[in-house]
N, C-alpha and C. Protein backbone atom coordinates (compact mmCIF):
# COMPACT_ATOMS: atom_id res chain seq x y z
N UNK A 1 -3.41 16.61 -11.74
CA UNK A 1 -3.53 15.69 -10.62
C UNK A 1 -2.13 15.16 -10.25
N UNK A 2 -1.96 15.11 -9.13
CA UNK A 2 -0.23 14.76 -8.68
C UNK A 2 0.05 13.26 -8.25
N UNK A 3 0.60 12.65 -8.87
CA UNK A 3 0.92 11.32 -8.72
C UNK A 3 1.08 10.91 -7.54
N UNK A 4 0.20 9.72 -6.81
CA UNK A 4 1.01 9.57 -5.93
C UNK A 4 1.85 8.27 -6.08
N UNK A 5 2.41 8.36 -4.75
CA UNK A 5 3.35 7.33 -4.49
C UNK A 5 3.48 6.27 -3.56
N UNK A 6 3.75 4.86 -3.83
CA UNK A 6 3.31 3.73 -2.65
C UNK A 6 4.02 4.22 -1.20
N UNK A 7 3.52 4.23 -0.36
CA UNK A 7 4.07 3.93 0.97
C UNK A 7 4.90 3.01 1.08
N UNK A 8 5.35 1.81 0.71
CA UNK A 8 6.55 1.04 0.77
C UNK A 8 7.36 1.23 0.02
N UNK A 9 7.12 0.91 -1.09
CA UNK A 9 8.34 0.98 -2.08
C UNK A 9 8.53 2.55 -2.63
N UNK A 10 7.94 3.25 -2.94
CA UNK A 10 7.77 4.36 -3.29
C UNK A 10 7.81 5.09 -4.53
N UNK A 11 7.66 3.77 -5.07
CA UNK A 11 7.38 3.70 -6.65
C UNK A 11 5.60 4.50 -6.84
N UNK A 12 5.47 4.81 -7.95
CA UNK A 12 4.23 5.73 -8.73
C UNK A 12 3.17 4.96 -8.72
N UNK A 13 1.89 5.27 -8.16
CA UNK A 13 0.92 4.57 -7.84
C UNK A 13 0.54 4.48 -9.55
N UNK A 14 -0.26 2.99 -9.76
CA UNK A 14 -1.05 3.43 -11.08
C UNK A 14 -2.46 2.64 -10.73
N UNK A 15 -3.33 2.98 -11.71
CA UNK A 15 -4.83 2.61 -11.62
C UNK A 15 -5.42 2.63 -10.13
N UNK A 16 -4.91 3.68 -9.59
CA UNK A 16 -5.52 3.72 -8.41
C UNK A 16 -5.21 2.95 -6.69
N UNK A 17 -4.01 1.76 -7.14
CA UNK A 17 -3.62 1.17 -6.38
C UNK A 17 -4.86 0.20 -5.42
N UNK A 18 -4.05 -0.78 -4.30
CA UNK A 18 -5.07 -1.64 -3.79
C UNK A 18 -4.71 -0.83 -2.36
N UNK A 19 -6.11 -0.80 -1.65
CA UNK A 19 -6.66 -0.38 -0.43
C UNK A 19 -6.10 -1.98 0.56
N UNK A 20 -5.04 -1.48 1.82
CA UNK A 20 -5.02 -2.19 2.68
C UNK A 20 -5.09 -1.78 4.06
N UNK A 21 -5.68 -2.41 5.17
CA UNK A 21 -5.63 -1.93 6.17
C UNK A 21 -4.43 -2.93 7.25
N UNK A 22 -3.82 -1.47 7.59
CA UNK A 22 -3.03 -1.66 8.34
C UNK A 22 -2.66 -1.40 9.60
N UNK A 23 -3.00 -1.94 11.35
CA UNK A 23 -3.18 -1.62 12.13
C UNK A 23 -3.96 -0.08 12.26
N UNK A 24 -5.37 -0.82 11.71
CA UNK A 24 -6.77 -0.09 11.67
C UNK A 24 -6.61 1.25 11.01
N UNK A 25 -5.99 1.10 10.09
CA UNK A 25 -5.34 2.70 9.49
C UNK A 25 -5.71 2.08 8.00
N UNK A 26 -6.40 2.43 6.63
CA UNK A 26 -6.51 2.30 5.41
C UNK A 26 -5.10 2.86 4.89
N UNK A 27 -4.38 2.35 4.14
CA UNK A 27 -4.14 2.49 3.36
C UNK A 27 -3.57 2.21 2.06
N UNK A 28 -2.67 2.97 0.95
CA UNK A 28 -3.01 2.79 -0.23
C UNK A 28 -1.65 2.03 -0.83
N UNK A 29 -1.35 1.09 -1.39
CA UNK A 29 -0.22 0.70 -2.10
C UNK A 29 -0.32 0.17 -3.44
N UNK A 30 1.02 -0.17 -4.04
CA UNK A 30 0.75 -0.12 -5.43
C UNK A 30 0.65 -1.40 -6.14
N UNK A 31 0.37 -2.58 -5.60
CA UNK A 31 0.85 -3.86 -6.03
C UNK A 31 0.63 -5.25 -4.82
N UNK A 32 0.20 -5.97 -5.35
CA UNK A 32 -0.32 -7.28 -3.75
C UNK A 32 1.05 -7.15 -3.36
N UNK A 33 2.66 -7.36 -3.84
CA UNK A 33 3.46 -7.40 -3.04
C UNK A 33 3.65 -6.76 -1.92
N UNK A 34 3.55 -5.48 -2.48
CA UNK A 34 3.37 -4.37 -1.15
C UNK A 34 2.31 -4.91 -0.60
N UNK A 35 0.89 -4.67 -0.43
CA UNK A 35 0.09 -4.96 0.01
C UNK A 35 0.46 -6.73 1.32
N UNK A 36 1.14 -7.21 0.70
CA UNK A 36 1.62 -8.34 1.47
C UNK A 36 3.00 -7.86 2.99
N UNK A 37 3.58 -6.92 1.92
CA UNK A 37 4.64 -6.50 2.69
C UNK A 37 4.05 -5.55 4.07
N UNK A 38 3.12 -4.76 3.75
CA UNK A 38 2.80 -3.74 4.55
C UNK A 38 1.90 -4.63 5.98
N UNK A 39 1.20 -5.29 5.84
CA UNK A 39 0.63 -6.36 6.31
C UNK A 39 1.39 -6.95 7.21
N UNK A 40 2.80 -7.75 6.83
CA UNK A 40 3.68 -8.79 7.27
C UNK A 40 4.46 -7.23 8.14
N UNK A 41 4.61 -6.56 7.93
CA UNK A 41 4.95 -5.22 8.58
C UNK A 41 4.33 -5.02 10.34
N UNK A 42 3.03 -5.52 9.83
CA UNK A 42 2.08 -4.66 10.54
C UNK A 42 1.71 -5.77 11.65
N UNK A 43 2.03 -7.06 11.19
CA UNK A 43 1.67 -8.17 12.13
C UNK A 43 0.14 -8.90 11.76
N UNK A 44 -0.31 -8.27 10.98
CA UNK A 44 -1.99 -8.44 10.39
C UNK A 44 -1.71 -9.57 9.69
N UNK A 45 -3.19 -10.33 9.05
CA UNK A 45 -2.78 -10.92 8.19
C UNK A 45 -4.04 -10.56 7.25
C-alpha cells in the first residue's frame, strides 16, 4: 500500500488522516493544523 501524503504540508499521512472539505471538494490531511490551514486557505470555516 503506498503512503500517502498531506496536501499541505506534505508530510506522510498516518492513521488515515482527517477528512476536510474544502471549497466543496473532500479532502484528506494529516493533522487539525492542516485541516485548519487548508480551510483558512479556502475561505471556509
Amino acid at each position: 500500500m503506498a503512503i500517502e501524503k498531506c496536501p499541505v504540508c506534505d508530510w506522510d499521512m498516518q492513521d488515515g488522516g482527517i477528512k476536510v472539505n474544502v471549497a466543496g471538494k473532500e479532502i484528506t490531511v494529516c493533522c487539525d493544523e492542516c485541516a485548519e490551514k487548508a480551510l483558512a486557505a479556502s475561505g471556509s470555516k
